[in-house]
PDB file of N, CA and C in Angstrom:
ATOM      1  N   UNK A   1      95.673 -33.287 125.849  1.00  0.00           N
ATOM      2  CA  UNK A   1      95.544 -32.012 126.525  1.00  0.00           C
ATOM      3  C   UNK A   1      96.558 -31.058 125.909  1.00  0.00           C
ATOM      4  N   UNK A   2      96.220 -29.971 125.674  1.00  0.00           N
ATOM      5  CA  UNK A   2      96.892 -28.588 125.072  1.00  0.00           C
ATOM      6  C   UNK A   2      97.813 -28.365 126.308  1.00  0.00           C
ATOM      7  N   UNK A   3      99.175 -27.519 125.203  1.00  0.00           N
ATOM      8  CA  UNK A   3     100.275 -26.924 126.376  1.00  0.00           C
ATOM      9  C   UNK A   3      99.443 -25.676 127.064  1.00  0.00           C
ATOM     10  N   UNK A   4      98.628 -25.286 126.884  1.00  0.00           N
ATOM     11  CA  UNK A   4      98.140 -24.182 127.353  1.00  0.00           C
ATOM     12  C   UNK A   4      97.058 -24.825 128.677  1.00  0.00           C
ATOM     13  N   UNK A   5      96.226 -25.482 128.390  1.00  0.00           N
ATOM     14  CA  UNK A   5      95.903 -26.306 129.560  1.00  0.00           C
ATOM     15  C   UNK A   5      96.785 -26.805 130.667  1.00  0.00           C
ATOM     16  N   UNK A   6      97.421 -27.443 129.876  1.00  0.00           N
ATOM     17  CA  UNK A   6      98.270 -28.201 131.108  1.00  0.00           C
ATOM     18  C   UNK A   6      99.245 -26.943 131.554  1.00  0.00           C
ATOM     19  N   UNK A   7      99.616 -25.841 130.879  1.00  0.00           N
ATOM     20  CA  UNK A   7     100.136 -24.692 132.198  1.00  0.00           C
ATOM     21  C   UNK A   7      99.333 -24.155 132.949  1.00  0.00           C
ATOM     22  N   UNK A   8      97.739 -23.942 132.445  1.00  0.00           N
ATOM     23  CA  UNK A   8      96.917 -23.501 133.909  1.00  0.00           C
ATOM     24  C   UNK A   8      97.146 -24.201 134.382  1.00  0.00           C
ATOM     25  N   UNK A   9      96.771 -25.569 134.808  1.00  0.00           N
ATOM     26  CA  UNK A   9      96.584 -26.536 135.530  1.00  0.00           C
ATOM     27  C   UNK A   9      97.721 -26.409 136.239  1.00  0.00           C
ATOM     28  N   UNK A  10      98.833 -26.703 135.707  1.00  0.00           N
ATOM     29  CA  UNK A  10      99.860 -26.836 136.588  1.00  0.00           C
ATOM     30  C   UNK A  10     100.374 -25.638 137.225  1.00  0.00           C
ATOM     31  N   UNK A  11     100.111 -24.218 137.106  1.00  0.00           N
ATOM     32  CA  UNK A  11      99.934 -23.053 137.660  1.00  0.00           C
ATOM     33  C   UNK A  11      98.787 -22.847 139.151  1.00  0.00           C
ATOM     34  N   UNK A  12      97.828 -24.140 138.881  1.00  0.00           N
ATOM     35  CA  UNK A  12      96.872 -24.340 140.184  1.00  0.00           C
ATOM     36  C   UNK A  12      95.826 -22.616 139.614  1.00  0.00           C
ATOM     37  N   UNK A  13      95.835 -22.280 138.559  1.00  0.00           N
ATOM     38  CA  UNK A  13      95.193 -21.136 138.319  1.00  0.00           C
ATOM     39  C   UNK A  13      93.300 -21.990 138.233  1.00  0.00           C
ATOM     40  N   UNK A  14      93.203 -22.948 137.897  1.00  0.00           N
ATOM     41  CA  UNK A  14      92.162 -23.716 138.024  1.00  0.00           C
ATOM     42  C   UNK A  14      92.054 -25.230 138.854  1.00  0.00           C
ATOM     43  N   UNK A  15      92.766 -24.712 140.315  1.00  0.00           N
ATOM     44  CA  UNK A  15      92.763 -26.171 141.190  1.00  0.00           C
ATOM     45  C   UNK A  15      91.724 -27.256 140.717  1.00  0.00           C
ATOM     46  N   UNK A  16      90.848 -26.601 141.133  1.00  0.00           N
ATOM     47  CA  UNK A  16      89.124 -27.337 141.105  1.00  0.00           C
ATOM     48  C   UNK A  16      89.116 -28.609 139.941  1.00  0.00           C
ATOM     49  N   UNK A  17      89.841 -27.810 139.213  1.00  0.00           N
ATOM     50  CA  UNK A  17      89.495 -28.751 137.575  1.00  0.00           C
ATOM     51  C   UNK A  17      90.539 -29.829 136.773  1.00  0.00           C
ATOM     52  N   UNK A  18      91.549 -29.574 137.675  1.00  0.00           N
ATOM     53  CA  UNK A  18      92.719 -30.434 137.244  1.00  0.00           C
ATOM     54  C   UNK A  18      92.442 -32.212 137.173  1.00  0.00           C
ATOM     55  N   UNK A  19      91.693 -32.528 137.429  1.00  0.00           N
ATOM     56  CA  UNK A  19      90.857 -33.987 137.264  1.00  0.00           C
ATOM     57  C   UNK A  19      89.689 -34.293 136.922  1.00  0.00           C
ATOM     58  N   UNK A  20      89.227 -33.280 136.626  1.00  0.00           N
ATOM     59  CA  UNK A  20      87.860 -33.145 136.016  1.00  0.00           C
ATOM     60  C   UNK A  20      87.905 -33.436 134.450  1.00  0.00           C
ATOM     61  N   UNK A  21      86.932 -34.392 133.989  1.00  0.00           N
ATOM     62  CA  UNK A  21      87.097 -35.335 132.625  1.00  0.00           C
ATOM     63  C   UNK A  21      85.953 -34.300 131.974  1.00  0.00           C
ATOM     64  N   UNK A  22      86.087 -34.781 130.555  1.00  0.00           N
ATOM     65  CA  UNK A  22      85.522 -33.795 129.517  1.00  0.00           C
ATOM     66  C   UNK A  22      83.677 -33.385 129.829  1.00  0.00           C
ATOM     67  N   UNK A  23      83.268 -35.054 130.264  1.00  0.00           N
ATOM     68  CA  UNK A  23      81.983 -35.395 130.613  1.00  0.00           C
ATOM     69  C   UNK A  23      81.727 -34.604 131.816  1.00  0.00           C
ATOM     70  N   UNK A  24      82.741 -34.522 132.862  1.00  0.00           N
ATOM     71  CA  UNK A  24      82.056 -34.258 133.772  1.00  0.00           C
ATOM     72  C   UNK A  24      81.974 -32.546 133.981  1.00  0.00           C
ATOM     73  N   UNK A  25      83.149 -31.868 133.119  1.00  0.00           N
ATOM     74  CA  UNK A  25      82.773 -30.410 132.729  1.00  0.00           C
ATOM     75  C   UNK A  25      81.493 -30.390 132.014  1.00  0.00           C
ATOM     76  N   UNK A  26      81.058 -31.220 131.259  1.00  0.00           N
ATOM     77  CA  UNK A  26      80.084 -30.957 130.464  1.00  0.00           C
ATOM     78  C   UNK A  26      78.633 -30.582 131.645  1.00  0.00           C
ATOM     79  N   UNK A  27      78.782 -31.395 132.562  1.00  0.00           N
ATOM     80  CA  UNK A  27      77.523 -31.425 133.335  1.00  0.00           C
ATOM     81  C   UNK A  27      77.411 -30.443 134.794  1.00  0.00           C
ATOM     82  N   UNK A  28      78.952 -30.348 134.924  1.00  0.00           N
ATOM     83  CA  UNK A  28      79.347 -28.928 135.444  1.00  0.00           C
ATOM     84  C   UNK A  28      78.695 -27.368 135.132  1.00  0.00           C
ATOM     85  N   UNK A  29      78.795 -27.481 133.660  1.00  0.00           N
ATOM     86  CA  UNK A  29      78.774 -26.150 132.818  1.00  0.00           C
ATOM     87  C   UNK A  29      76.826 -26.110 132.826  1.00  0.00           C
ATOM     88  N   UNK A  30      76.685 -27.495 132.796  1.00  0.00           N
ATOM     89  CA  UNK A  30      74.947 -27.425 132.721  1.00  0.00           C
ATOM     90  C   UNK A  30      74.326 -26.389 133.857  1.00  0.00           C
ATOM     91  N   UNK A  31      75.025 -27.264 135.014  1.00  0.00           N
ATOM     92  CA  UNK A  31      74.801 -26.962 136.441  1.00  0.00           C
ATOM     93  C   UNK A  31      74.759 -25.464 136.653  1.00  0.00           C
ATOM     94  N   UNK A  32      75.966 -25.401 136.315  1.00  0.00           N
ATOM     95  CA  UNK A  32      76.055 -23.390 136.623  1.00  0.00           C
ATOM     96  C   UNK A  32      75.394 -22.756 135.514  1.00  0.00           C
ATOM     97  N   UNK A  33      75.070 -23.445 134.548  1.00  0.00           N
ATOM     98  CA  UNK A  33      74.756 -22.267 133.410  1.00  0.00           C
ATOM     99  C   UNK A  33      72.599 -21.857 134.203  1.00  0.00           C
ATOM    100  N   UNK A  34      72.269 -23.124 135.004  1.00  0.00           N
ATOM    101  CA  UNK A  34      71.057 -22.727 135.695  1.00  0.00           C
ATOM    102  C   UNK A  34      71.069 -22.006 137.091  1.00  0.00           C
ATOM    103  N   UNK A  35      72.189 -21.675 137.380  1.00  0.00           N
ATOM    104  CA  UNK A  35      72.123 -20.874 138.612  1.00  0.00           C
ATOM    105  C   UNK A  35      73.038 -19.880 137.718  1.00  0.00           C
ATOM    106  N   UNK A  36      71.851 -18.826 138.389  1.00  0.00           N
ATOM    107  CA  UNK A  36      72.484 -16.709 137.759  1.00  0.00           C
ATOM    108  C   UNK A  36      74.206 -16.734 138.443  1.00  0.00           C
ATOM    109  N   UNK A  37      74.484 -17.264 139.722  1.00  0.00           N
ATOM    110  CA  UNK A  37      75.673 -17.050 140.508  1.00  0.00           C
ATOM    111  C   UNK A  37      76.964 -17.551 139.786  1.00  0.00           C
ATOM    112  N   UNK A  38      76.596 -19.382 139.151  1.00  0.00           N
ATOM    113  CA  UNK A  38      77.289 -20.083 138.480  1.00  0.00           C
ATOM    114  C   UNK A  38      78.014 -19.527 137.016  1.00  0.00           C
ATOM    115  N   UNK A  39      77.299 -18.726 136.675  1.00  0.00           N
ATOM    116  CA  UNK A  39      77.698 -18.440 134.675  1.00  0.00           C
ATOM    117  C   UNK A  39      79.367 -18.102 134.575  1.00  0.00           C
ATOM    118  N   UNK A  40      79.952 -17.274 135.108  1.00  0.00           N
ATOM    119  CA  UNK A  40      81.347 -17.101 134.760  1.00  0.00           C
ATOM    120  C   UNK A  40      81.910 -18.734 134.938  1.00  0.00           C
ATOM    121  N   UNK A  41      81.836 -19.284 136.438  1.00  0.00           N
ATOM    122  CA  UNK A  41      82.256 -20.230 136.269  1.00  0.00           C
ATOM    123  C   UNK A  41      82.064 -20.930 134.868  1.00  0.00           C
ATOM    124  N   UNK A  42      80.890 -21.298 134.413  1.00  0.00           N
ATOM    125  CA  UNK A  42      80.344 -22.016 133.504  1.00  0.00           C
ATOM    126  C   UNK A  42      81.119 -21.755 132.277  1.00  0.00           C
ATOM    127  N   UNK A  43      81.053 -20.144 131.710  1.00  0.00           N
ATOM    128  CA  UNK A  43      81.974 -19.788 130.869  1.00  0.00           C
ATOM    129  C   UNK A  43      83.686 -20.007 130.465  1.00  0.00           C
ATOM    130  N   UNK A  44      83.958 -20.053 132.011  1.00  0.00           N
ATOM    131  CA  UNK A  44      85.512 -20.451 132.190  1.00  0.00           C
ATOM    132  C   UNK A  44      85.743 -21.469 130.896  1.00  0.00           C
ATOM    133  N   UNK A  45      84.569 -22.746 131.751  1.00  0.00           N
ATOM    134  CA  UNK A  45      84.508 -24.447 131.421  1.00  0.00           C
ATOM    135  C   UNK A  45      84.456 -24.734 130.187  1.00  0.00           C
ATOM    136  N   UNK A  46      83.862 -23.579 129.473  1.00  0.00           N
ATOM    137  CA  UNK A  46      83.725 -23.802 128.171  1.00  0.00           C
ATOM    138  C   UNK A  46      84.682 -23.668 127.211  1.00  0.00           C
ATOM    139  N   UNK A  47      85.556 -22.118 127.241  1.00  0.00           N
ATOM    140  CA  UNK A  47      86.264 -22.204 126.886  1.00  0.00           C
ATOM    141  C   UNK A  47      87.501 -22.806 127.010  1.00  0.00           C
ATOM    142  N   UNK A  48      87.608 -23.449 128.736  1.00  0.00           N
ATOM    143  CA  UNK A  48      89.043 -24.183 128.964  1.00  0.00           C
ATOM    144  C   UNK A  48      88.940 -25.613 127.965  1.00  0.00           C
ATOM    145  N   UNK A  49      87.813 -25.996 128.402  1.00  0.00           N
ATOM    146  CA  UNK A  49      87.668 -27.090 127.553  1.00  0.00           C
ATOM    147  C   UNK A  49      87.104 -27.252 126.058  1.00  0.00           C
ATOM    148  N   UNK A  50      86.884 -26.397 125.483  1.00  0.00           N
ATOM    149  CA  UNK A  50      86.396 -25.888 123.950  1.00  0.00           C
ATOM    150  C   UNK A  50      84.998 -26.669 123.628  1.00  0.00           C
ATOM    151  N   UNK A  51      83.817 -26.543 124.763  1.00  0.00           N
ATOM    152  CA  UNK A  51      82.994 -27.374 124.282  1.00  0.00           C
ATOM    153  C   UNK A  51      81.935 -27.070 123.328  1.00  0.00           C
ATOM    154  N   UNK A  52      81.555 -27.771 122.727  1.00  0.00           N
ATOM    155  CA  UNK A  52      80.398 -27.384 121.694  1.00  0.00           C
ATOM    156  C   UNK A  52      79.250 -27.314 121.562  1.00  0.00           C
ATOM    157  N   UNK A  53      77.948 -26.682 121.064  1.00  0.00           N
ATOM    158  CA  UNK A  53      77.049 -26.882 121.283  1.00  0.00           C
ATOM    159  C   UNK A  53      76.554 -28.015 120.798  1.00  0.00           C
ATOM    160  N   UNK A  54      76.420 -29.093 120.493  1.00  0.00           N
ATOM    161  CA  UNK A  54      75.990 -30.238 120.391  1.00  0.00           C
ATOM    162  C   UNK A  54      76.254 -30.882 121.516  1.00  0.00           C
ATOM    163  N   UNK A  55      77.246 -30.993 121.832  1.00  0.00           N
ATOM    164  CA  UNK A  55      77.334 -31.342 123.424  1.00  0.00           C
ATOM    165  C   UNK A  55      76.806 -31.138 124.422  1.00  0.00           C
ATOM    166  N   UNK A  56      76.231 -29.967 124.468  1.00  0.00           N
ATOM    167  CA  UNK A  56      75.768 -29.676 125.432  1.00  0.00           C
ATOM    168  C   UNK A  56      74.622 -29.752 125.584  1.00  0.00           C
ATOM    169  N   UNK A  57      73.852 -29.670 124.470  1.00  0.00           N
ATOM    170  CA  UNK A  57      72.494 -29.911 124.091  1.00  0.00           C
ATOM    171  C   UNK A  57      72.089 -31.475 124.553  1.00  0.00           C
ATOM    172  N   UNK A  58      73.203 -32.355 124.225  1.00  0.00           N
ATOM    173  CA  UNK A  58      72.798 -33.918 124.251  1.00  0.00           C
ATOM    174  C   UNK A  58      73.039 -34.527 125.618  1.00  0.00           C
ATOM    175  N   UNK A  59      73.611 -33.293 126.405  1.00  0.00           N
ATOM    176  CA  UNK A  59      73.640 -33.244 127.966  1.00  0.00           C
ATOM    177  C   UNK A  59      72.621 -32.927 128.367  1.00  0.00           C
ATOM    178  N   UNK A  60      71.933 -32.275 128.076  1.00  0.00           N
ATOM    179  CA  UNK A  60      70.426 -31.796 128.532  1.00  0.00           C
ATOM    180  C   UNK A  60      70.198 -30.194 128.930  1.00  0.00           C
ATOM    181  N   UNK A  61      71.032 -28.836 128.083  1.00  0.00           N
ATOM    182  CA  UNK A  61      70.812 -28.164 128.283  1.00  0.00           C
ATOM    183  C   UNK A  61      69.678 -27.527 127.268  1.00  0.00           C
ATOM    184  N   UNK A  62      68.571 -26.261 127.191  1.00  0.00           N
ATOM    185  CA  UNK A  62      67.907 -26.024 126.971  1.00  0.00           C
ATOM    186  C   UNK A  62      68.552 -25.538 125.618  1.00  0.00           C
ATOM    187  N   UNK A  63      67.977 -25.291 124.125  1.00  0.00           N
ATOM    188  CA  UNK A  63      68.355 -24.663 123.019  1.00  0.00           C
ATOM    189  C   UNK A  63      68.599 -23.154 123.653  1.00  0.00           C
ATOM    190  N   UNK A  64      67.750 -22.196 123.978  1.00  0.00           N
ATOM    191  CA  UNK A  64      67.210 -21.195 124.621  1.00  0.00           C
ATOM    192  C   UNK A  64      69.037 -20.447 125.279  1.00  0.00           C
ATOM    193  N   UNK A  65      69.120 -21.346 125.839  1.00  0.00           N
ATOM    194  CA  UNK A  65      70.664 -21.081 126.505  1.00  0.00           C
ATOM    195  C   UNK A  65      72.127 -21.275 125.249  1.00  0.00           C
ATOM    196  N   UNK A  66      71.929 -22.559 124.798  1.00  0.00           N
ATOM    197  CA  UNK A  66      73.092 -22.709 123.897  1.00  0.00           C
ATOM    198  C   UNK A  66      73.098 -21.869 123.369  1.00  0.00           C
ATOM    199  N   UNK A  67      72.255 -20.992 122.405  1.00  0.00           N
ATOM    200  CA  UNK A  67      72.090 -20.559 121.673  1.00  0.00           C
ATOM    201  C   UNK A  67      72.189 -18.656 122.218  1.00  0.00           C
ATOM    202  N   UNK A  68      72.204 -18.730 123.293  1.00  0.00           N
ATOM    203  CA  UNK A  68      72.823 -17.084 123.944  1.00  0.00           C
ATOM    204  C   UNK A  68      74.153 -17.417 123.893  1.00  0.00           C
ATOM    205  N   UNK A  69      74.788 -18.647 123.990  1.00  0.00           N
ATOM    206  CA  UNK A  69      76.212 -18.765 124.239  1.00  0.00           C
ATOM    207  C   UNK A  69      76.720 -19.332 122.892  1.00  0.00           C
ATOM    208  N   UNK A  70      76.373 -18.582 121.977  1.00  0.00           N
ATOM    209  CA  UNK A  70      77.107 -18.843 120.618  1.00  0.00           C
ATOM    210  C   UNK A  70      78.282 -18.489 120.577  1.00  0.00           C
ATOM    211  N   UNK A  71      78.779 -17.000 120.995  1.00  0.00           N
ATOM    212  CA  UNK A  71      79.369 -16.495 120.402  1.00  0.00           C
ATOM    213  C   UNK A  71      81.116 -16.956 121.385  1.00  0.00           C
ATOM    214  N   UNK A  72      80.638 -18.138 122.526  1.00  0.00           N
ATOM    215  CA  UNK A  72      81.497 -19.318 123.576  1.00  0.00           C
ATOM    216  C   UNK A  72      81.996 -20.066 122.142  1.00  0.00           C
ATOM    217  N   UNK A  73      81.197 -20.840 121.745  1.00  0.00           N
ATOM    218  CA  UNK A  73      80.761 -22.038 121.452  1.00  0.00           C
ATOM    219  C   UNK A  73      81.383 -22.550 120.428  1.00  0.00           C
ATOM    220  N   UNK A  74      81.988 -23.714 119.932  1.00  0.00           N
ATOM    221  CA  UNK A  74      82.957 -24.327 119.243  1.00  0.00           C
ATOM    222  C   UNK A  74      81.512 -24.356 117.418  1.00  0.00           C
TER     223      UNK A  74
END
């Protein structure tokens, strides 16, 4: 984990996520990226955790989406 992570975290600036494993952001970010309400959250996730589009794809998100969120995306 990055010093920059671990000072949000330990700032409580992202309570929610301080135990949350790489996998389970991954399926997090799925989740909100299909509800309109969810996307910032979703965005947060991505960049806190630097995920990539291959990842996310092999999680089961649609090309259609990864691919609006390029300009996130590792």
């Amino acid at each position: 984990m990055g010093k920059a992570k671990k000072r949000s975290l330990h700032l409580g600036i992202n309570d929610r996520v301080a135990n949350l494993s790489r996998e389970e952001a991954i399926l997090e970010v799925i989740g909100n990226l299909r509800h309109k309400n969810g996307q910032n959250n979703a965005y947060s996730l991505i960049t806190l955790f630097g995920l990539s589009a291959e990842e996310l794809l092999e999680a089961g998100a649609s090309y259609e989406t990864v691919m609006s969120l390029q300009g996130l995306l590792q």
